[in-house]
Protein backbone atom coordinates (compact mmCIF):
# COMPACT_ATOMS: atom_id res chain seq x y z
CA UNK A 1 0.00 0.00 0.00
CA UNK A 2 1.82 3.89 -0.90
CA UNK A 3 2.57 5.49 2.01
CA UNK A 4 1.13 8.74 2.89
CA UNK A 5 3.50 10.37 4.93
CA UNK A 6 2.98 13.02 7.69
CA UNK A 7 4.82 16.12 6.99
CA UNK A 8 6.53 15.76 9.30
CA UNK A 9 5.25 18.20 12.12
CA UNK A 10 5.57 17.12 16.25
CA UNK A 11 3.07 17.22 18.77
CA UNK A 12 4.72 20.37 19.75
CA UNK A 13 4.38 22.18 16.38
CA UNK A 14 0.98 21.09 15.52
CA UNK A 15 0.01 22.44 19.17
CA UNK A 16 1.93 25.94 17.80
CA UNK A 17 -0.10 25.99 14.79
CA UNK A 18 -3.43 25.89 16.38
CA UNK A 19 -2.15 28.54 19.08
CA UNK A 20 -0.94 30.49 16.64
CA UNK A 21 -4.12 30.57 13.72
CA UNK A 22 -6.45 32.92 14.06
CA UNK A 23 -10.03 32.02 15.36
CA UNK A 24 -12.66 33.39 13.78
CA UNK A 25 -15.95 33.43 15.35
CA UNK A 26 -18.11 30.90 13.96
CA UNK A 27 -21.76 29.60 15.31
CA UNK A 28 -25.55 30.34 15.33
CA UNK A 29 -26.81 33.52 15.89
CA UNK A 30 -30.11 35.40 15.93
CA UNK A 31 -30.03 38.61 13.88
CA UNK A 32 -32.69 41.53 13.98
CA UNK A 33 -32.41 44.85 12.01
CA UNK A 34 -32.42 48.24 12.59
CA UNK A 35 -32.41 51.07 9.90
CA UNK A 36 -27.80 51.17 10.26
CA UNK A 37 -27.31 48.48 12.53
CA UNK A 38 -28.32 44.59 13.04
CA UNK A 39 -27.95 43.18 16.74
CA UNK A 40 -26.20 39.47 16.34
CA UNK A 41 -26.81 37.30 19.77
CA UNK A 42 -25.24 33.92 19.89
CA UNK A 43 -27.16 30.89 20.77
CA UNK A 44 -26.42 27.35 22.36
CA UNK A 45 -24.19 29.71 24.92
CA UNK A 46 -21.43 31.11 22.85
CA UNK A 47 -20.28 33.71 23.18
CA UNK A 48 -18.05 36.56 20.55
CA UNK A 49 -14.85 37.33 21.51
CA UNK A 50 -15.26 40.18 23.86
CA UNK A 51 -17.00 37.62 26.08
CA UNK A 52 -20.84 39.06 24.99
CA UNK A 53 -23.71 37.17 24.17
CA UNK A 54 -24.85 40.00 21.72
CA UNK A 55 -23.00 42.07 19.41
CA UNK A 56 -24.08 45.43 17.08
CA UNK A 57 -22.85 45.20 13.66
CA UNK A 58 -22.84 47.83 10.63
CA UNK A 59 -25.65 46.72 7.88
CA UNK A 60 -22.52 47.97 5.59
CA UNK A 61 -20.28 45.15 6.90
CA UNK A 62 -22.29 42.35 5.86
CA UNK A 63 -21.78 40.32 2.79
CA UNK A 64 -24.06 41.18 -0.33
CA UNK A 65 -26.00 37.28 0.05
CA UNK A 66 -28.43 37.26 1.71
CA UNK A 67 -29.47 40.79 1.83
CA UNK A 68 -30.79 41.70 4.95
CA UNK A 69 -34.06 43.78 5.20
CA UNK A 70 -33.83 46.98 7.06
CA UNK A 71 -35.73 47.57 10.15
CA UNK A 72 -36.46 43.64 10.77
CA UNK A 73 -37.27 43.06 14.57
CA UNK A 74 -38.19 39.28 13.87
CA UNK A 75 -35.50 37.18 14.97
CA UNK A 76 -34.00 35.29 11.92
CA UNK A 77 -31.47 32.49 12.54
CA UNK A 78 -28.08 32.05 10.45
CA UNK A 79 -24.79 30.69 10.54
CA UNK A 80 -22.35 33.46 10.46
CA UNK A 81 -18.58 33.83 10.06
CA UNK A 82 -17.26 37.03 11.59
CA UNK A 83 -13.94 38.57 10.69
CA UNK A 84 -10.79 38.08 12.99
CA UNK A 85 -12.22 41.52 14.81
CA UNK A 86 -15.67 40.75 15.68
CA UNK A 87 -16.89 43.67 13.78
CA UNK A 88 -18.07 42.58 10.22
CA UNK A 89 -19.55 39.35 9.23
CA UNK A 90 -17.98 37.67 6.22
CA UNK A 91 -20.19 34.72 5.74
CA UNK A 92 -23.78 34.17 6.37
CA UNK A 93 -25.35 30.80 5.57
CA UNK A 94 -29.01 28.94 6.48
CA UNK A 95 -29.32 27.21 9.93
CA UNK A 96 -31.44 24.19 8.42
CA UNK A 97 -33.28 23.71 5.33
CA UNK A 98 -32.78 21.99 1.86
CA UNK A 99 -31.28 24.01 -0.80
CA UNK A 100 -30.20 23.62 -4.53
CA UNK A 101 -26.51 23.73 -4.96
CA UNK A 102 -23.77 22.42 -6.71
CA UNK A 103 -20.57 21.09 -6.14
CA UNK A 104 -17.19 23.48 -5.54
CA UNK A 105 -14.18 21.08 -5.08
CA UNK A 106 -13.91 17.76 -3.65
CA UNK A 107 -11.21 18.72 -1.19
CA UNK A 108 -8.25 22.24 -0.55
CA UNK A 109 -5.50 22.02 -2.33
CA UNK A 110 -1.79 23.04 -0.90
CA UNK A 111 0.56 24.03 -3.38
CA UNK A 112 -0.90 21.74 -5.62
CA UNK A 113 -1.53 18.48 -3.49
CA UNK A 114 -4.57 17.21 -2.19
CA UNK A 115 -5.17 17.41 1.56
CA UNK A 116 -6.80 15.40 3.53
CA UNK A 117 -6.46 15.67 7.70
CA UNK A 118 -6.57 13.27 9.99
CA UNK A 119 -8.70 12.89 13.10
CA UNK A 120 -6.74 11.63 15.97
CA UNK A 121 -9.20 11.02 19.30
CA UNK A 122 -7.68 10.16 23.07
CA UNK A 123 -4.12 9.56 21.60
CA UNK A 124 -2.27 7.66 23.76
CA UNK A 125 -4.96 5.99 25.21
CA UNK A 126 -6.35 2.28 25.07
CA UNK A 127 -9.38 4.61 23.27
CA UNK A 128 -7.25 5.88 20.82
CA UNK A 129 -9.00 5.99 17.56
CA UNK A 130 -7.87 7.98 14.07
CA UNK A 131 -9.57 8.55 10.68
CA UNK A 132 -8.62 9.76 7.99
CA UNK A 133 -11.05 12.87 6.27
CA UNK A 134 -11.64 14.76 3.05
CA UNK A 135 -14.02 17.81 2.73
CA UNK A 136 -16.49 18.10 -0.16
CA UNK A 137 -17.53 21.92 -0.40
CA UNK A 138 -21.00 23.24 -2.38
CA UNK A 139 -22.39 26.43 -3.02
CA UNK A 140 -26.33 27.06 -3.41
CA UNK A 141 -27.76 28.14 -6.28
CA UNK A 142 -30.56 29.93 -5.98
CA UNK A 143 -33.28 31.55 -3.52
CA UNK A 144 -31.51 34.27 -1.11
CA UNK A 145 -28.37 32.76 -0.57
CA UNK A 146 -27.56 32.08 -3.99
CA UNK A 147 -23.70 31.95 -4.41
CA UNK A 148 -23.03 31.37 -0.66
CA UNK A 149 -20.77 28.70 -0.15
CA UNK A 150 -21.36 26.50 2.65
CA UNK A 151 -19.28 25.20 5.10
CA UNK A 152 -17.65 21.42 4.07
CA UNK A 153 -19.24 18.07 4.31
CA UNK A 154 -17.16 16.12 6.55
CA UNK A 155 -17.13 12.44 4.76
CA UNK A 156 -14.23 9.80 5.45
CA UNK A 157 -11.45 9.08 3.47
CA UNK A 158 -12.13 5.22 3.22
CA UNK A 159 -10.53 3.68 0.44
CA UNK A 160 -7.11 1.41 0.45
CA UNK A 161 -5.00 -0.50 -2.13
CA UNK A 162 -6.97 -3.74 -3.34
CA UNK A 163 -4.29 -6.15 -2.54
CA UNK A 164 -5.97 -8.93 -5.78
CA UNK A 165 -4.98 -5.91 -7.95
CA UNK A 166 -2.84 -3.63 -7.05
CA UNK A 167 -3.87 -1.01 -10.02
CA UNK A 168 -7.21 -0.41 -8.44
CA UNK A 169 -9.16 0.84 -5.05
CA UNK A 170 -10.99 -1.53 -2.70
CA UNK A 171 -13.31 0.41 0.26
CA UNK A 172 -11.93 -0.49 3.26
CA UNK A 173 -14.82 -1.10 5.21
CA UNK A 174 -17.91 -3.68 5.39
CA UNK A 175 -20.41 -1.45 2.74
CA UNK A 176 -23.04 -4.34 3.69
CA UNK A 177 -23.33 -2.79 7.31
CA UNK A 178 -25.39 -0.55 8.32
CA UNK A 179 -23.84 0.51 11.21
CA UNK A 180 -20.66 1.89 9.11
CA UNK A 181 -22.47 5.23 9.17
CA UNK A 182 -19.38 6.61 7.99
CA UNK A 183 -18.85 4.58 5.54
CA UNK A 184 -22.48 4.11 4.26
CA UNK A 185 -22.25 8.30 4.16
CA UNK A 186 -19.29 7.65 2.12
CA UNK A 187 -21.77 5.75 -0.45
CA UNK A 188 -24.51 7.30 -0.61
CA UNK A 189 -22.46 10.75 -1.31
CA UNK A 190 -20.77 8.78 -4.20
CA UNK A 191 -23.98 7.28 -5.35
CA UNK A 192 -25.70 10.91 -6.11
CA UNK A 193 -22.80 11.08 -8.75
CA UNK A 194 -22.67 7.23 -10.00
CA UNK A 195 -19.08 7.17 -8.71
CA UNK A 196 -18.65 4.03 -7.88
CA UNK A 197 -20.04 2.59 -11.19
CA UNK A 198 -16.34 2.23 -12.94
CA UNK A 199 -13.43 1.34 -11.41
CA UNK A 200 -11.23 3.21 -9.68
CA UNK A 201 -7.77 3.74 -10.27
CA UNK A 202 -5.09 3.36 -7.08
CA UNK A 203 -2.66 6.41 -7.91
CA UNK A 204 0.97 6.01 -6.40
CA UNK A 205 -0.06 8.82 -3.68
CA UNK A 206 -3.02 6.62 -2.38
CA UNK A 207 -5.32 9.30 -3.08
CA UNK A 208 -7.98 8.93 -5.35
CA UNK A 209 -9.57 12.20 -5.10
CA UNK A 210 -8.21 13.58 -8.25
CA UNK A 211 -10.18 10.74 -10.06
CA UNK A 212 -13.33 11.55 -8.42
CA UNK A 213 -13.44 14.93 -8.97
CA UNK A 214 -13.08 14.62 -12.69
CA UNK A 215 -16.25 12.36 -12.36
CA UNK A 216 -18.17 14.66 -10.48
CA UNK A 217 -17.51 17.49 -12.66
CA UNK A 218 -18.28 15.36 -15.86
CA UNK A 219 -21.67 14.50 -14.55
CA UNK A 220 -22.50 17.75 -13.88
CA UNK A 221 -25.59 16.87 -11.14
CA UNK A 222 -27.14 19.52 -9.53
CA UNK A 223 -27.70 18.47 -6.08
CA UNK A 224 -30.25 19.51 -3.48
CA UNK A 225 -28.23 19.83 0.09
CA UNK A 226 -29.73 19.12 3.40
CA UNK A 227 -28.88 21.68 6.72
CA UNK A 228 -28.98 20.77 9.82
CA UNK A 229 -27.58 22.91 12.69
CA UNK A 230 -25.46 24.86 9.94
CA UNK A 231 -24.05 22.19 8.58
CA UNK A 232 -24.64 19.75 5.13
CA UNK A 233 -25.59 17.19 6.89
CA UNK A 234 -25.37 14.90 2.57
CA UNK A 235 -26.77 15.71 -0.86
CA UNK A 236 -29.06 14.12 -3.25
CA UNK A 237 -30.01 14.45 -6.26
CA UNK A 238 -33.24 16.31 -6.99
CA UNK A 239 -34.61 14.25 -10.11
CA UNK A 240 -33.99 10.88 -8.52
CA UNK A 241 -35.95 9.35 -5.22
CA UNK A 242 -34.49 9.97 -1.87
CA UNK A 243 -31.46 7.54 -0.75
CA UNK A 244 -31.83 8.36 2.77
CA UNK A 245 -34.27 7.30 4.18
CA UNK A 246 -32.59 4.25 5.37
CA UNK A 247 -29.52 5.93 6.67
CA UNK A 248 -28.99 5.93 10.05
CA UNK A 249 -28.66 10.05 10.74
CA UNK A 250 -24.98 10.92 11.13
CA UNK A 251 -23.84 14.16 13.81
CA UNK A 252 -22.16 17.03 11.98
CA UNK A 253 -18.65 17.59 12.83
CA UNK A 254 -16.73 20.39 13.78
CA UNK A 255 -20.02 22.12 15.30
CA UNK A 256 -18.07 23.99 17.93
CA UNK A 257 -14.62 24.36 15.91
CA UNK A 258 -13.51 27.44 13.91
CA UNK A 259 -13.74 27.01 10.10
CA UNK A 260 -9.61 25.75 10.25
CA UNK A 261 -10.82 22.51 11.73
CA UNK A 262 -8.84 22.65 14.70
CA UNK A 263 -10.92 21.19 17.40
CA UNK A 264 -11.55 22.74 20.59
CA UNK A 265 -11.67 19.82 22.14
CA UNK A 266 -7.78 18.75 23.77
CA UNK A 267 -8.38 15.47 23.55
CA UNK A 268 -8.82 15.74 19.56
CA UNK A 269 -5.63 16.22 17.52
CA UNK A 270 -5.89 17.35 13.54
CA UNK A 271 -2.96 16.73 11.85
CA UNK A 272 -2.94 18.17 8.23
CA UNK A 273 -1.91 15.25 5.84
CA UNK A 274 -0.10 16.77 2.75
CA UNK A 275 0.36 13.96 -0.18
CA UNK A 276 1.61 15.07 -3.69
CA UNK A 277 -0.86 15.62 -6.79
CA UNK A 278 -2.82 12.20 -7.96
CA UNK A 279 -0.62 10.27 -10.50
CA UNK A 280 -1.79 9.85 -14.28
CA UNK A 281 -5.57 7.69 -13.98
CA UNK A 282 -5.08 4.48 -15.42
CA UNK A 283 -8.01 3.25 -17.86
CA UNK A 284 -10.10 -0.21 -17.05
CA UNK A 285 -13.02 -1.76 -16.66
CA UNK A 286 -12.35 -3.44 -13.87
CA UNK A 287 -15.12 -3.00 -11.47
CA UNK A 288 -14.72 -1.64 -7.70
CA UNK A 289 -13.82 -4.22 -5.42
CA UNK A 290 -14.63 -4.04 -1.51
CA UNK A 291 -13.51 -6.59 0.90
CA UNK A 292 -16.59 -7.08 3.20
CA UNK A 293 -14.54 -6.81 7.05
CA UNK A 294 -15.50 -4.94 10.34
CA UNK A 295 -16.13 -1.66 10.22
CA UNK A 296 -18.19 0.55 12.88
């Protein structure tokens, strides 16, 4: 199996990075107008960074989508994205709700490469437990917030080296369980774009985003995305029948972390996984294969 090496960062320096980015507030607020002013107040007991539960904001520092009504005293939930000062908002997006949209980019990309992070819970423990994550973002497409983009859909990275043929991708989970929520996410994401109908290619990297992106953008679905708590919670697609309703309902994450994915949480550690661009795609018709083992 390619290696996907770290780059190379200690405990110590990944602890410096997250001191040293800079937070931006990021939750649910209530917002009400005035004729120059809107009054933000955080819910679920957050608070902006002078410490207050409420905060007055210029109507002038608020992006263009949506367009906020003067003189509204009905309390209208978003998701907002404030600026590293606290006094202009630089991204406002729907609380909950199901929206047309369309795909972005299947995952950042750092001088180049792909990125994908990894997840690393109670390290050091016996409860030590690490995953590996990509971030699908979409924009919507119409209505009031048309052109916001929203914040990632946290799906993960679960594919390995099929060790029958080392040319292509295996999933490395059980996909006939349906308590791999992760991994049944995984699917049904892939299904919206019939991704999983050809085979895939293992590059040398071990990252097979590259090839999936092409497919996604060759399709060309528009995709209706469900919100929940600020969040895509998956996507569908709008002309076919719903592929949820047998999925087992899967948290968002990163609910209480700024939009850098560092977690607030000490006990989580992100490490940023760089791995170099996805080598040439290698043309087949071999079909996915997935090993069925234990996956939860």
């Amino acid at each position: 199996m390619a290696k996907r090496a770290l780059r190379g960062d200690s405990q110590e320096e990944i602890q410096k990075k997250y001191n040293d980015k800079e937070k931006k507030v990021v939750g649910i607020v209530g917002i009400v107008t005035g004729d120059k002013v809107a009054k933000l107040t955080m819910k679920n007991d957050k608070t902006f960074s002078n410490g207050e539960s409420s905060i007055k904001i210029d109507l002038k520092n608020f992006p263009a989508r949506p367009k906020l009504p003067k003189n509204d005293h009905n309390e209208k939930l978003f998701r907002v994205r404030m600026n590293e000062d606290c006094d202009g908002v630089e991204v406002l997006s729907p609380v909950e709700g199901d929206f047309d949209g369309e795909f972005v980019e299947i995952a950042k990309k750092k001088d180049g490469s792909y990125v994908l992070n990894e997840k690393v819970f109670a390290e050091g423990t016996k409860n030590e437990n690490r995953h590996l994550e990509f971030m699908p973002v979409y924009k919507i497409t119409s209505g009031p917030f048309n052109g916001v983009e929203l914040p990632p859909l946290y799906l993960h990275y679960k594919f390995e080296q099929d060790p029958r043929d080392e040319n292509f991708t295996k999933f490395n989970f059980n996909t006939d369980n349906p308590k791999a929520t992760r991994g049944q996410q995984l699917l049904k994401w892939g299904d919206v774009y019939d991704l999983w109908q050809n085979p895939i290619p293992w590059p040398d990297d071990g990252i097979v985003l590259e090839t999936l992106e092409d497919r996604i953008l060759e399709n060309n679905i528009p995709v209706r995305i469900h919100i929940e708590r600020g969040y895509p919670q998956y996507i569908s697609n709008p002309n076919a029948s719903s592929m949820y309703d047998s999925l087992e309902e899967v948290d968002a994450e990163g609910l209480d972390e700024v939009d850098a994915t560092f977690p607030q949480d000490e006990s989580v550690v992100v490490v940023e996984k760089i791995v170099p661009a996805a080598a040439k795609k290698v043309k087949s018709k071999k079909a996915v294969e997935v090993e069925q083992g234990d996956d939860l």
